[in-house]
PDB file of N, CA and C in Angstrom:
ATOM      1  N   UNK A   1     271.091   5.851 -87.641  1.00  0.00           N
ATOM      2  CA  UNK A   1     269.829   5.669 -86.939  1.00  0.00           C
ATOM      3  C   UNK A   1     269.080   7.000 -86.908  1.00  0.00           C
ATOM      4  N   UNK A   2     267.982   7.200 -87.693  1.00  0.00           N
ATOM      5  CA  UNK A   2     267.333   8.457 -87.738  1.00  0.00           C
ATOM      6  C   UNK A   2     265.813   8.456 -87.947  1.00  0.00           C
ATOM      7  N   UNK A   3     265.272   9.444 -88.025  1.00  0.00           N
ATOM      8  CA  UNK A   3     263.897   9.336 -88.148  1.00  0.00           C
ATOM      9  C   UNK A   3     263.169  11.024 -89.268  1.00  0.00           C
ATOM     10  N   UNK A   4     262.524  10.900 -89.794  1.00  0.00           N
ATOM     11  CA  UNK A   4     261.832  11.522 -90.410  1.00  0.00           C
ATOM     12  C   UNK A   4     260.581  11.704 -90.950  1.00  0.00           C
ATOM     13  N   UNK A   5     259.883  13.277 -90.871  1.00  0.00           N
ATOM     14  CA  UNK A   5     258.651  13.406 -91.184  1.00  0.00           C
ATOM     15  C   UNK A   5     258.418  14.605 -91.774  1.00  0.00           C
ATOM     16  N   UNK A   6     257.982  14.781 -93.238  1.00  0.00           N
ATOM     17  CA  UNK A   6     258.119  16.542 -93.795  1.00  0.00           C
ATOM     18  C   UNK A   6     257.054  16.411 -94.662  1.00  0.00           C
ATOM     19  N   UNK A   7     256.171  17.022 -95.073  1.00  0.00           N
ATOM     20  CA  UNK A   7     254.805  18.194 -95.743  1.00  0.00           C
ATOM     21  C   UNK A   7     255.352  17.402 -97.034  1.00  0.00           C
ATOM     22  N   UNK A   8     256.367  17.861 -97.994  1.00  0.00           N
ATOM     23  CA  UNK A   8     256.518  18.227 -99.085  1.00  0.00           C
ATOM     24  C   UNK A   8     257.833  17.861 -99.136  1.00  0.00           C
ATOM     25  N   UNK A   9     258.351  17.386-100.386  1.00  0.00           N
ATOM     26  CA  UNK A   9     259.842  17.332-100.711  1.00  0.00           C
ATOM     27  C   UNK A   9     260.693  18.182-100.252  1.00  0.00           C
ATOM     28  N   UNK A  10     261.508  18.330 -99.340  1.00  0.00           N
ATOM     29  CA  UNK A  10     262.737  19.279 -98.758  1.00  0.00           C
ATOM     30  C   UNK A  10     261.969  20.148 -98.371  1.00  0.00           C
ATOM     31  N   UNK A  11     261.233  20.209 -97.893  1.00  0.00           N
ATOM     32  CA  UNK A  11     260.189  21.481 -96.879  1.00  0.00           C
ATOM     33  C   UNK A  11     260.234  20.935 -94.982  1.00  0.00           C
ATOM     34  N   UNK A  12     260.541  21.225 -93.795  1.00  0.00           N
ATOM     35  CA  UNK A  12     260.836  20.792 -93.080  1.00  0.00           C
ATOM     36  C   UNK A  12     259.697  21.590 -92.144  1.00  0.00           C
ATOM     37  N   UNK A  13     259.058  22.559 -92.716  1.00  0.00           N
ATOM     38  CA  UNK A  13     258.067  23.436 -91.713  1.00  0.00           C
ATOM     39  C   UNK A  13     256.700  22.894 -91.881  1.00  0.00           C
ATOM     40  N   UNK A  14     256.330  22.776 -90.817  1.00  0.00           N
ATOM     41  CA  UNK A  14     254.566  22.151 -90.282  1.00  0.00           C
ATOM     42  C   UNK A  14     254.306  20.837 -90.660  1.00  0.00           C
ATOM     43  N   UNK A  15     255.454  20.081 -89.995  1.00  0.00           N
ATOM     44  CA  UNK A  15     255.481  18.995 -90.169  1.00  0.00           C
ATOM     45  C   UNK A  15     254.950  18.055 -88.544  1.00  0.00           C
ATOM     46  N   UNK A  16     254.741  17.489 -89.000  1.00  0.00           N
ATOM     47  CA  UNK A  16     254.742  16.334 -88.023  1.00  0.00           C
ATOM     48  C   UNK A  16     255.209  15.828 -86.945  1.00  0.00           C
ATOM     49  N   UNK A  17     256.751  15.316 -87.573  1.00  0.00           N
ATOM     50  CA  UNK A  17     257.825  14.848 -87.164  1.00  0.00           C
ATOM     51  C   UNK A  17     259.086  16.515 -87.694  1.00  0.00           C
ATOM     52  N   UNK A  18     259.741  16.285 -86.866  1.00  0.00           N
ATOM     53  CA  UNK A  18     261.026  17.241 -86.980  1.00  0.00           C
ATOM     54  C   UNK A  18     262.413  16.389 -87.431  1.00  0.00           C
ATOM     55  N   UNK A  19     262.386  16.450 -88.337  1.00  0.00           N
ATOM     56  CA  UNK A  19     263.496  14.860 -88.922  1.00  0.00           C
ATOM     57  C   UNK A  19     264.948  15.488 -88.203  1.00  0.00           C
ATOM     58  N   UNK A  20     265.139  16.642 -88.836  1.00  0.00           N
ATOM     59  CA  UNK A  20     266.748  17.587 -88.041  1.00  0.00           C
ATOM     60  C   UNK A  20     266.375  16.750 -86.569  1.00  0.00           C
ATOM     61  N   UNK A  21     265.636  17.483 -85.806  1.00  0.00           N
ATOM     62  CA  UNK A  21     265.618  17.122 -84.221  1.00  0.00           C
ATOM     63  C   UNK A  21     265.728  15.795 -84.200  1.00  0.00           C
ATOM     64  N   UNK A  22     264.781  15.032 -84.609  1.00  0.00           N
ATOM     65  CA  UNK A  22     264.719  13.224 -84.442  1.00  0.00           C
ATOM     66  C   UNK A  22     266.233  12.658 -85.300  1.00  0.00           C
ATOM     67  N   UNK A  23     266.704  12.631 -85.896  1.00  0.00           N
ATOM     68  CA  UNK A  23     268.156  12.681 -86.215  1.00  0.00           C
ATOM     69  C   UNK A  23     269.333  12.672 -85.365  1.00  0.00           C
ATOM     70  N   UNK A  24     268.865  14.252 -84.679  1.00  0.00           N
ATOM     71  CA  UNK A  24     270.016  14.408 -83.980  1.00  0.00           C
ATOM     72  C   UNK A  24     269.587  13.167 -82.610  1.00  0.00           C
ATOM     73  N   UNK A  25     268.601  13.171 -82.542  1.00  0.00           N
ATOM     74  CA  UNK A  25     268.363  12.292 -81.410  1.00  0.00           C
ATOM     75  C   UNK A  25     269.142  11.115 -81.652  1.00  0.00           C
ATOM     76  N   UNK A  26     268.937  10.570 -82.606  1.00  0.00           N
ATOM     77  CA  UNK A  26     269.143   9.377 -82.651  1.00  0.00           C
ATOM     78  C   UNK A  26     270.713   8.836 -83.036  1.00  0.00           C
ATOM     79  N   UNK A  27     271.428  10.108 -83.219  1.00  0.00           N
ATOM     80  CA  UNK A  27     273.091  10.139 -83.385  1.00  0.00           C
ATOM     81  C   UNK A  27     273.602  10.243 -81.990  1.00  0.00           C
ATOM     82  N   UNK A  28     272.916  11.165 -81.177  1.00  0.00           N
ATOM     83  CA  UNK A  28     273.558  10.831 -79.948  1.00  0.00           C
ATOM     84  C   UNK A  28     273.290   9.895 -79.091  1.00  0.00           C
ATOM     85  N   UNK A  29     272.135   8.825 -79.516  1.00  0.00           N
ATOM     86  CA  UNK A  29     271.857   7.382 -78.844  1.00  0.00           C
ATOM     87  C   UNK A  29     270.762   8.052 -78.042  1.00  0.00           C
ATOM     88  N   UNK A  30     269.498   9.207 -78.007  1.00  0.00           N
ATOM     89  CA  UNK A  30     268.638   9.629 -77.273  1.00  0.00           C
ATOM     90  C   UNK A  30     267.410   8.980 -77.703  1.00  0.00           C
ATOM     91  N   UNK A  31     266.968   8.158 -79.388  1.00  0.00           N
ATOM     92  CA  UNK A  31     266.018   7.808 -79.854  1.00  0.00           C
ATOM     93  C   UNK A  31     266.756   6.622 -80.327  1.00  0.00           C
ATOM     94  N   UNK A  32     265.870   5.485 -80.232  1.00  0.00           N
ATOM     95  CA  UNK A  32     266.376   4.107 -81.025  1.00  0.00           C
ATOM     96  C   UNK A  32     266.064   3.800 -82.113  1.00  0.00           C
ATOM     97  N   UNK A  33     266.881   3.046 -82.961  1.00  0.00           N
ATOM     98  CA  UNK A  33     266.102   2.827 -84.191  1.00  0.00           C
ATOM     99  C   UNK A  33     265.929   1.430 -84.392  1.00  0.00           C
ATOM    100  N   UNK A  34     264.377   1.236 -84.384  1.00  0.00           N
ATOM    101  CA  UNK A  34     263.769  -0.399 -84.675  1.00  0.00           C
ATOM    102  C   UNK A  34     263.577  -0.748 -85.660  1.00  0.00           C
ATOM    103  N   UNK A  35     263.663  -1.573 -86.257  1.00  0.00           N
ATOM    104  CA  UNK A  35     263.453  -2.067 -87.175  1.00  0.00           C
ATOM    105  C   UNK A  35     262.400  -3.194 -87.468  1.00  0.00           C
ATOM    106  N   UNK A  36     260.531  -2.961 -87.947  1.00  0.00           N
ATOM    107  CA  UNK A  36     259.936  -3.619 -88.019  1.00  0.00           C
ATOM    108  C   UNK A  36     260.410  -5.263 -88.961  1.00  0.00           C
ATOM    109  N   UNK A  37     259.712  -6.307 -88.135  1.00  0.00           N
ATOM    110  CA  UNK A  37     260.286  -7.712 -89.113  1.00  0.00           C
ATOM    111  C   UNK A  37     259.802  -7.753 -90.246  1.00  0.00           C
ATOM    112  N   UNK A  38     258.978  -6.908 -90.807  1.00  0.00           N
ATOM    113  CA  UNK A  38     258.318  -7.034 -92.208  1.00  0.00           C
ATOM    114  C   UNK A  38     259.634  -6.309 -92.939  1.00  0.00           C
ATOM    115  N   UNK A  39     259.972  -4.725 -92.718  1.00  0.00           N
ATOM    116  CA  UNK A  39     261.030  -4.122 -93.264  1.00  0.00           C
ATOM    117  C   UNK A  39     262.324  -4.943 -93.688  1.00  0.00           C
ATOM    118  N   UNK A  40     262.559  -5.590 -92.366  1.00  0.00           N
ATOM    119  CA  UNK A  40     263.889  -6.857 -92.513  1.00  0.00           C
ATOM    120  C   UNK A  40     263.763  -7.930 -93.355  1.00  0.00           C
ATOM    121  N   UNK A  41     262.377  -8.410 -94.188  1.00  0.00           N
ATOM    122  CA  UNK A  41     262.192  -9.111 -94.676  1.00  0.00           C
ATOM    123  C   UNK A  41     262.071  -8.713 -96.388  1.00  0.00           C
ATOM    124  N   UNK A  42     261.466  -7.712 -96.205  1.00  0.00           N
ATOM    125  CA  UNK A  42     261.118  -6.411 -97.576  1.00  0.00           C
ATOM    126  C   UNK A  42     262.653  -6.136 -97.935  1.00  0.00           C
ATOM    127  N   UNK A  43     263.409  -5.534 -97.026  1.00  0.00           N
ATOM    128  CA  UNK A  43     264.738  -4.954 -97.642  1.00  0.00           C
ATOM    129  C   UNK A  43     265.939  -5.629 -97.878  1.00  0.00           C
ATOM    130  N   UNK A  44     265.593  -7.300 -97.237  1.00  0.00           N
ATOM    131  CA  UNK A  44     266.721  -8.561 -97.872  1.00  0.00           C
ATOM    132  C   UNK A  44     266.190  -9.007 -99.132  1.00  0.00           C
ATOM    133  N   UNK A  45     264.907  -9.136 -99.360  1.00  0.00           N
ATOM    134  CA  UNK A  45     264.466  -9.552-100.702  1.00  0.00           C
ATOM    135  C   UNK A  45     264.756  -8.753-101.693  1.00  0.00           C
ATOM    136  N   UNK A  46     264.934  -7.301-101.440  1.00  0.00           N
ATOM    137  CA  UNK A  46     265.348  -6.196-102.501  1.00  0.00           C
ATOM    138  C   UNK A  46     267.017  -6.402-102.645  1.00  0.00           C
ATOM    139  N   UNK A  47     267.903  -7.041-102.023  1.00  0.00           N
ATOM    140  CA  UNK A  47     269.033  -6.758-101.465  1.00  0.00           C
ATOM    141  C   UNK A  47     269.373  -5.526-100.762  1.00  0.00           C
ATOM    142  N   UNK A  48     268.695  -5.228-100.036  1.00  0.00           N
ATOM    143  CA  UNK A  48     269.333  -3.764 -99.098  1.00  0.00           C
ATOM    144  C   UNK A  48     269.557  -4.331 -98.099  1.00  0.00           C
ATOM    145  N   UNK A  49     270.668  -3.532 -97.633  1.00  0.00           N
ATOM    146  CA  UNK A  49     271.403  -3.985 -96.022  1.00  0.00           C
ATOM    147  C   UNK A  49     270.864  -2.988 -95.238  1.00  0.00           C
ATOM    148  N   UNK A  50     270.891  -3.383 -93.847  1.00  0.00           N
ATOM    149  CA  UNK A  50     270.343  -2.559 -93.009  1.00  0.00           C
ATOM    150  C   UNK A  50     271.192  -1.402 -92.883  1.00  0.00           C
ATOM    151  N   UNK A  51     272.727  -1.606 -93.443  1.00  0.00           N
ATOM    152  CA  UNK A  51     273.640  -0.467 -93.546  1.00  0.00           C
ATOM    153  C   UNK A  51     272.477   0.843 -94.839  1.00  0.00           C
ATOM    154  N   UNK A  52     272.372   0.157 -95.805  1.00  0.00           N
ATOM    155  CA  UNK A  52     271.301   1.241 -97.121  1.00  0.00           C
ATOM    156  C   UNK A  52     270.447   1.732 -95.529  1.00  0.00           C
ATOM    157  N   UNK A  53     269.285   0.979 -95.223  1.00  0.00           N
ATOM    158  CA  UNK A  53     268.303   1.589 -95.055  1.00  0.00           C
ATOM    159  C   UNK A  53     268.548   2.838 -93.424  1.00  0.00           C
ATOM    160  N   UNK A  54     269.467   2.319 -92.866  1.00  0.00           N
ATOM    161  CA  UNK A  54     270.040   3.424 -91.734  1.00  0.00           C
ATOM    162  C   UNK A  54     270.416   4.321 -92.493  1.00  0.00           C
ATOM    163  N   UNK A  55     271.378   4.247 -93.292  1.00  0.00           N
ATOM    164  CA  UNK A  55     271.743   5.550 -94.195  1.00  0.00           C
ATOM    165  C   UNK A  55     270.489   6.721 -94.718  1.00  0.00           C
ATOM    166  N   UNK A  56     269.559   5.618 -95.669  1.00  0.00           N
ATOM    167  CA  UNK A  56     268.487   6.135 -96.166  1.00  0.00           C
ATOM    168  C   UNK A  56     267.559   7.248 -94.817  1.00  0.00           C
ATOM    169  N   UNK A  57     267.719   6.357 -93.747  1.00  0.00           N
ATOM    170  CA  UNK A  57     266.911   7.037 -92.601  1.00  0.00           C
ATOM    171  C   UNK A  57     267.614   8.017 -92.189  1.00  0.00           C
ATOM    172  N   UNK A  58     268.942   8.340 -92.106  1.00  0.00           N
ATOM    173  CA  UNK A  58     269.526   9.180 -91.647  1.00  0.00           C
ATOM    174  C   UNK A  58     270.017  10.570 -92.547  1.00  0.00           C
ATOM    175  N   UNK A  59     269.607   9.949 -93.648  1.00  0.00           N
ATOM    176  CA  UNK A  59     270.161  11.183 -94.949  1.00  0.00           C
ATOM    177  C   UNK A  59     269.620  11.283 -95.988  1.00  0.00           C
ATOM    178  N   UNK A  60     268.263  10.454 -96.133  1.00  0.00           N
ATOM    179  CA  UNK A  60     267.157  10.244 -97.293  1.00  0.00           C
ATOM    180  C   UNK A  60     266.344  11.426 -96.918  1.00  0.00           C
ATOM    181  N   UNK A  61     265.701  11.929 -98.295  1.00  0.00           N
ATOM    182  CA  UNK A  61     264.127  12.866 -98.294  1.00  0.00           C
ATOM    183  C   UNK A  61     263.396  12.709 -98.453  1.00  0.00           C
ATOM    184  N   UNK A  62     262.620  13.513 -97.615  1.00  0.00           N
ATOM    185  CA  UNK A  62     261.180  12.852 -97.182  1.00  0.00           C
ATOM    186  C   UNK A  62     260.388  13.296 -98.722  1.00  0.00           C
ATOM    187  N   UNK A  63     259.574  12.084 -99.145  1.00  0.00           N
ATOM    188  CA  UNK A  63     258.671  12.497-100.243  1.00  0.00           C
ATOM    189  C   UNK A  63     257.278  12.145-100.292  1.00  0.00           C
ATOM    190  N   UNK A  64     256.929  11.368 -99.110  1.00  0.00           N
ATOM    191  CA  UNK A  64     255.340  11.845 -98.628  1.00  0.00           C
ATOM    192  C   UNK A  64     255.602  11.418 -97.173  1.00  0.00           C
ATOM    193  N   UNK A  65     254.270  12.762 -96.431  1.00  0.00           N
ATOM    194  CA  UNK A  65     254.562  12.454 -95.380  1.00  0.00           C
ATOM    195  C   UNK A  65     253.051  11.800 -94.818  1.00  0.00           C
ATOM    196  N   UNK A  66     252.815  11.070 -93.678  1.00  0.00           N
ATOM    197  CA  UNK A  66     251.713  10.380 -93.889  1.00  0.00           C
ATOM    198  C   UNK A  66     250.748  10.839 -92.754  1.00  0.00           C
ATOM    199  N   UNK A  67     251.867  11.509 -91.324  1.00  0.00           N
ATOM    200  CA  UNK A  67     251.201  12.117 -90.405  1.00  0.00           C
ATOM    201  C   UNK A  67     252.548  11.884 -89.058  1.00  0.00           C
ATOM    202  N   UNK A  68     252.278  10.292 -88.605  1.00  0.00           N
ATOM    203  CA  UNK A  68     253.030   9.949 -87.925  1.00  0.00           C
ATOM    204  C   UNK A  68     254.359   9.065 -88.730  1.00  0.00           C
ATOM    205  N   UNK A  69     253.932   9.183 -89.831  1.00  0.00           N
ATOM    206  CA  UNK A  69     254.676   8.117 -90.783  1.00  0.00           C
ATOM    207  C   UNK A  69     255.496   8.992 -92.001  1.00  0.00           C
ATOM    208  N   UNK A  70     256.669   8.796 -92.585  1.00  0.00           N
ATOM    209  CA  UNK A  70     256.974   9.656 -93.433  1.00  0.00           C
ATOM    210  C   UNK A  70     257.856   8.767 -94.697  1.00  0.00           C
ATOM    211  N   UNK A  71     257.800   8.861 -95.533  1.00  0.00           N
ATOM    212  CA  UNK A  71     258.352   8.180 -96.702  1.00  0.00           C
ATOM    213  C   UNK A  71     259.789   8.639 -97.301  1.00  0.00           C
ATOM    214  N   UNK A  72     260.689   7.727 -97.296  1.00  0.00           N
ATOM    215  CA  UNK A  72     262.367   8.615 -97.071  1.00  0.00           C
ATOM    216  C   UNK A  72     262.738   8.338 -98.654  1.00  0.00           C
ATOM    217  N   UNK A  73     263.658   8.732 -99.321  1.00  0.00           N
ATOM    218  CA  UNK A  73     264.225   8.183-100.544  1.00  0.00           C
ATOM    219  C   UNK A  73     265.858   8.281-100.325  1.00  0.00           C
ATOM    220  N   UNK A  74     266.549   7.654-100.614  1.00  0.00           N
ATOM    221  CA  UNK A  74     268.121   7.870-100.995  1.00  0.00           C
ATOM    222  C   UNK A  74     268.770   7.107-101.405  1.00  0.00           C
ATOM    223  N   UNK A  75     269.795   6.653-101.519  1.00  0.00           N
ATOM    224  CA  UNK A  75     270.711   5.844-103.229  1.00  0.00           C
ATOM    225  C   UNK A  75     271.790   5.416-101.950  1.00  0.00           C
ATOM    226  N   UNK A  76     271.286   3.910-102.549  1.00  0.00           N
ATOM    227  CA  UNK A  76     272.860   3.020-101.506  1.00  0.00           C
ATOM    228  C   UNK A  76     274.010   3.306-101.915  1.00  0.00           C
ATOM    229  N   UNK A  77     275.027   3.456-101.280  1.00  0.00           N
ATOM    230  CA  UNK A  77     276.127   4.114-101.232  1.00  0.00           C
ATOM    231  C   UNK A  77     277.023   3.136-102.374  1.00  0.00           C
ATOM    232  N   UNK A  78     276.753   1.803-101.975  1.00  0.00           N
ATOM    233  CA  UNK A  78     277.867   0.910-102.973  1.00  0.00           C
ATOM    234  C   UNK A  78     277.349   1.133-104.442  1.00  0.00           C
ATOM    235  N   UNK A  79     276.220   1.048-104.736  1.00  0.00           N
ATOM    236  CA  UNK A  79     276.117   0.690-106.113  1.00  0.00           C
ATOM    237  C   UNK A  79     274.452   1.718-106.581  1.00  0.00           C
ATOM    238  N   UNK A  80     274.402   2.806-105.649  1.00  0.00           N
ATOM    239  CA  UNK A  80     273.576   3.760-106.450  1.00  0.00           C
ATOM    240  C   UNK A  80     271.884   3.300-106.332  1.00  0.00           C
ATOM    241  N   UNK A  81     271.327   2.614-105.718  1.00  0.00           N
ATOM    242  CA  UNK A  81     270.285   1.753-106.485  1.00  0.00           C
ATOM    243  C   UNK A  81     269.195   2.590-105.668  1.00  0.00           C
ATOM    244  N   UNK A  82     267.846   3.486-105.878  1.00  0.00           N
ATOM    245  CA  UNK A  82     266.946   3.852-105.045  1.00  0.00           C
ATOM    246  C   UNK A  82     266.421   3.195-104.043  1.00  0.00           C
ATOM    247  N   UNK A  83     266.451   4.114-103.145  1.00  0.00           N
ATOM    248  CA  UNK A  83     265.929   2.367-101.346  1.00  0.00           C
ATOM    249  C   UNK A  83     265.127   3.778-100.888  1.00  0.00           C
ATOM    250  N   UNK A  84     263.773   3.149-100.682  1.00  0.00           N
ATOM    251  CA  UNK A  84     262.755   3.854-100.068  1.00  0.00           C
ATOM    252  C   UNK A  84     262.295   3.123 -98.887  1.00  0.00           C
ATOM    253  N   UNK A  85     262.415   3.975 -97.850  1.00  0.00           N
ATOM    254  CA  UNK A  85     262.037   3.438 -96.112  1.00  0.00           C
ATOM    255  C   UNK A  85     260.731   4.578 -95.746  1.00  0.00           C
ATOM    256  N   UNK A  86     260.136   3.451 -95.076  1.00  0.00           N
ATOM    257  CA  UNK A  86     258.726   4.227 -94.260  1.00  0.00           C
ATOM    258  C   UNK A  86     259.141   3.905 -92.784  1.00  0.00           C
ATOM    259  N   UNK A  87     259.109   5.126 -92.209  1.00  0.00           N
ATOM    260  CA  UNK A  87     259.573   5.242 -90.861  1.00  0.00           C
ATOM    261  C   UNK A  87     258.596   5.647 -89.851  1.00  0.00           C
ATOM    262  N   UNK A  88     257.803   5.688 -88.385  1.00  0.00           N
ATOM    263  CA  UNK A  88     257.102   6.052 -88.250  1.00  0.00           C
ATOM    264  C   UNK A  88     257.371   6.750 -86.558  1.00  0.00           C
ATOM    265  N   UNK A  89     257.471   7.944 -86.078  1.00  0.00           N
ATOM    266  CA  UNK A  89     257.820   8.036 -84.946  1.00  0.00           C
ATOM    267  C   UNK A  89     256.236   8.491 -84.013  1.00  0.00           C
ATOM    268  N   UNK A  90     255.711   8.290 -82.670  1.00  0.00           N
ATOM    269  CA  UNK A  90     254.428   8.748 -82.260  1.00  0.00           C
ATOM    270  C   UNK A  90     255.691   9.394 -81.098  1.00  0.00           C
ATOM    271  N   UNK A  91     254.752  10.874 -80.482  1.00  0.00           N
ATOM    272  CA  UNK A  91     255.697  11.744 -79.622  1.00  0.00           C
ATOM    273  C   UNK A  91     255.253  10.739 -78.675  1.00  0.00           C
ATOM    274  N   UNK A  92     256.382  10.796 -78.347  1.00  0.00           N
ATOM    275  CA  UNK A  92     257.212  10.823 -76.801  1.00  0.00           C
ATOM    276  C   UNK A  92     257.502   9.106 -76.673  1.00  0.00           C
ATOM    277  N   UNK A  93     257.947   8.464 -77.959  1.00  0.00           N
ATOM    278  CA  UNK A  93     258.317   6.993 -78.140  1.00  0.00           C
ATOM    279  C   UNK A  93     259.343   7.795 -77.828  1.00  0.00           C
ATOM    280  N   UNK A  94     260.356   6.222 -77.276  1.00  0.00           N
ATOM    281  CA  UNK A  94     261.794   6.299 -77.270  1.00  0.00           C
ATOM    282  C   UNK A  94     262.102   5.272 -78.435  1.00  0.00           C
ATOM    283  N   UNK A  95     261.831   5.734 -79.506  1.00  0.00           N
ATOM    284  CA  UNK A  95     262.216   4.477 -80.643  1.00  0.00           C
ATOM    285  C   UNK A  95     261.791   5.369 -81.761  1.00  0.00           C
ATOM    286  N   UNK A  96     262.611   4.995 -83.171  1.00  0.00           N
ATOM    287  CA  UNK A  96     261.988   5.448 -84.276  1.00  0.00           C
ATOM    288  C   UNK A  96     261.866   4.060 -85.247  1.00  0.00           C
ATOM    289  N   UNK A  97     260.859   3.600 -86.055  1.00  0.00           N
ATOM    290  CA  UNK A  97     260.753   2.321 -86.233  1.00  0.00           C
ATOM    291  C   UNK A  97     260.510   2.392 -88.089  1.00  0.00           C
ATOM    292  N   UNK A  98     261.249   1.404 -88.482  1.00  0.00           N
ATOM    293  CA  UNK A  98     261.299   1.578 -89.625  1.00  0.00           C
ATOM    294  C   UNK A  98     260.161   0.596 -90.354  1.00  0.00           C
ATOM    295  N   UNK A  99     259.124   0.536 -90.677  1.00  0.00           N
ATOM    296  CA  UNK A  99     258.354   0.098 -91.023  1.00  0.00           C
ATOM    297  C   UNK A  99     258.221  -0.793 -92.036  1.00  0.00           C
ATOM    298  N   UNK A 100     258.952  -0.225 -93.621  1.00  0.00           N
ATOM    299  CA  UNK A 100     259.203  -1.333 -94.359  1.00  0.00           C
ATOM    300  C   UNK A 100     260.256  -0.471 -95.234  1.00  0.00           C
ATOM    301  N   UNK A 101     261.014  -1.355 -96.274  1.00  0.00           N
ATOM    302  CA  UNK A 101     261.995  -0.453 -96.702  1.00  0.00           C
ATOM    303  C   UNK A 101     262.077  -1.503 -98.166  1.00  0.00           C
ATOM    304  N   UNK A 102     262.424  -1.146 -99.489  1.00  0.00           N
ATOM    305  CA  UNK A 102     262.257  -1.404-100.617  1.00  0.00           C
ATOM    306  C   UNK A 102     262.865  -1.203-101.685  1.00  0.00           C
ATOM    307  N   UNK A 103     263.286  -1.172-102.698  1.00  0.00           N
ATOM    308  CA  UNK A 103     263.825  -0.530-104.031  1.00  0.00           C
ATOM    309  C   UNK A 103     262.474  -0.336-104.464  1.00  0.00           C
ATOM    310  N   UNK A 104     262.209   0.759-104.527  1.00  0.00           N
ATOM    311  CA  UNK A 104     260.689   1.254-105.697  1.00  0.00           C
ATOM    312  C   UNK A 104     260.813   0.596-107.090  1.00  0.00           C
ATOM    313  N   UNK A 105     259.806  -0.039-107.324  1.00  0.00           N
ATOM    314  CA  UNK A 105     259.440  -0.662-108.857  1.00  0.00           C
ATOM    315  C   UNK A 105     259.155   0.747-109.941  1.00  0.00           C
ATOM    316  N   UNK A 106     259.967   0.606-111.242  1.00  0.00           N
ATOM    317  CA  UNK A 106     259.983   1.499-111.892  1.00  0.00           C
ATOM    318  C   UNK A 106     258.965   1.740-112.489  1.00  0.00           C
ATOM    319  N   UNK A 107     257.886   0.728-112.692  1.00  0.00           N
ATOM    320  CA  UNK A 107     256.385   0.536-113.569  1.00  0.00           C
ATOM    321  C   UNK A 107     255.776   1.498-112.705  1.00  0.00           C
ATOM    322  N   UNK A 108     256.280   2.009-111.017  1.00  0.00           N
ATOM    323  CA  UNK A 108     255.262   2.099-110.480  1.00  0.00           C
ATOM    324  C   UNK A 108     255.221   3.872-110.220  1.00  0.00           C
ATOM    325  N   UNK A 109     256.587   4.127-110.280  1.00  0.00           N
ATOM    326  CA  UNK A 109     257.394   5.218-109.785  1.00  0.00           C
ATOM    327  C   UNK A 109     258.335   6.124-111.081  1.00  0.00           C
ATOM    328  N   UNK A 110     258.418   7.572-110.909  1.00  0.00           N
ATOM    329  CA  UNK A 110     258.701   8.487-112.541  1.00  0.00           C
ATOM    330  C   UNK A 110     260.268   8.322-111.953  1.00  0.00           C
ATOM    331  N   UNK A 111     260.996   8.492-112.862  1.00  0.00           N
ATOM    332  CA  UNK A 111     262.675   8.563-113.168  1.00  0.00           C
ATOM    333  C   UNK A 111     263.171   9.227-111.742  1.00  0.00           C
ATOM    334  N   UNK A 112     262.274  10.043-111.294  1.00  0.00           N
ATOM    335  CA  UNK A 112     262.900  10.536-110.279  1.00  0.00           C
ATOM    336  C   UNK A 112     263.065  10.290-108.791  1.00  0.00           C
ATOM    337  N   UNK A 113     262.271   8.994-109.184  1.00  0.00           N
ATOM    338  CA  UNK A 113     262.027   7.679-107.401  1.00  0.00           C
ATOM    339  C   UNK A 113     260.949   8.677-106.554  1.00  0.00           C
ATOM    340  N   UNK A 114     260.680   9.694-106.891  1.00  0.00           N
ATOM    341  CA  UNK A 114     259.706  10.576-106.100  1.00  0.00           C
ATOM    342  C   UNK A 114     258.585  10.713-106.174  1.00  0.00           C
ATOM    343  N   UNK A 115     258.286  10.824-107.260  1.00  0.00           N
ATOM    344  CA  UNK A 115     256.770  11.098-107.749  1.00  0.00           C
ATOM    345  C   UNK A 115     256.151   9.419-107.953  1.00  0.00           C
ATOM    346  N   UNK A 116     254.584   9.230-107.853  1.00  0.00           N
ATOM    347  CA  UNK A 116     254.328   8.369-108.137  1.00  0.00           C
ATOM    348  C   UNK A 116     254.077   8.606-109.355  1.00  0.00           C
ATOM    349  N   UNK A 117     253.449   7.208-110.455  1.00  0.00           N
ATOM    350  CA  UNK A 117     252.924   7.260-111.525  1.00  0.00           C
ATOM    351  C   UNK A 117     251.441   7.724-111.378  1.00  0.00           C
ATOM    352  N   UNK A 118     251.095   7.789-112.573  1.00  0.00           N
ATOM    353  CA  UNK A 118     249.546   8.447-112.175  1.00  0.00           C
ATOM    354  C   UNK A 118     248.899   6.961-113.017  1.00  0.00           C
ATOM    355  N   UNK A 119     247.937   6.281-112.753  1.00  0.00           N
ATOM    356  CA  UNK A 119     247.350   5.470-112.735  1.00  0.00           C
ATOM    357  C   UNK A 119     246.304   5.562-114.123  1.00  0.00           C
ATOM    358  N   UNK A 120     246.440   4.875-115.297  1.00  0.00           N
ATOM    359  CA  UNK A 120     245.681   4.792-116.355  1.00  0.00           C
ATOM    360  C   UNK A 120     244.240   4.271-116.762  1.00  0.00           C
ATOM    361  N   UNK A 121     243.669   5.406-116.464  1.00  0.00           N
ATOM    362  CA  UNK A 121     242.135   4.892-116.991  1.00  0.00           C
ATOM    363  C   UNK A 121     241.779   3.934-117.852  1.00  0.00           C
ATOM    364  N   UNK A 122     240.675   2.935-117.692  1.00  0.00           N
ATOM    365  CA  UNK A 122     240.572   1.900-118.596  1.00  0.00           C
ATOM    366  C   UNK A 122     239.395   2.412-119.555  1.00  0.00           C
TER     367      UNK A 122
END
């Protein structure tokens, strides 16, 4: 159960959200973690278990951050597969809420689940 918000890929300064701090919160049961019904619906259709996307929230990197909202990446533990969660914390919630959670489409996203594609002029 975790939460995250960072600038830039693995950059944790002048951020938003403090993912370390909101983390630890949420390991010692001080922040909750919700889970929006769209996410629960998004991350059974992908096959992700809510086991992937807690993980993802708790040990994924942030690769855009949106303000109050931050975009996580990390690889399900059983079988490797990219699971991207949007998480969103506002100060002084007692909740961190997972917004929607996914396997990124490869048409859409570069080899490295991080970068987007850049969009082809017609």
């Amino acid at each position: 159960m975790i939460a995250v918000i960072l600038r830039s890929v693995g950059d944790t300064r002048g951020c938003d959200m403090d993912i370390r701090w909101l983390r630890r919160l949420l390991r010692r049961g001080q922040l909750e973690l919700r889970f929006a019904a769209h996410a629960l619906t998004e991350a059974r259709k992908d096959g992700l278990t809510a086991n992937d996307v807690e993980h993802t929230v708790l040990d994924g990197q942030v690769i855009e951050d949106y303000g109050e909202r931050v975009l996580l990446l990390a690889f399900t533990e059983e079988d490797a597969l990219p699971c991207h969660v949007v998480v969103e914390w506002v100060f002084g919630d007692h909740e961190l809420t997972v917004v929607t959670a996914y396997v990124p489409d490869a048409g859409e996203w570069e080899r490295d689940w991080k970068t987007r594609r850049r969009k082809r002029r017609r």
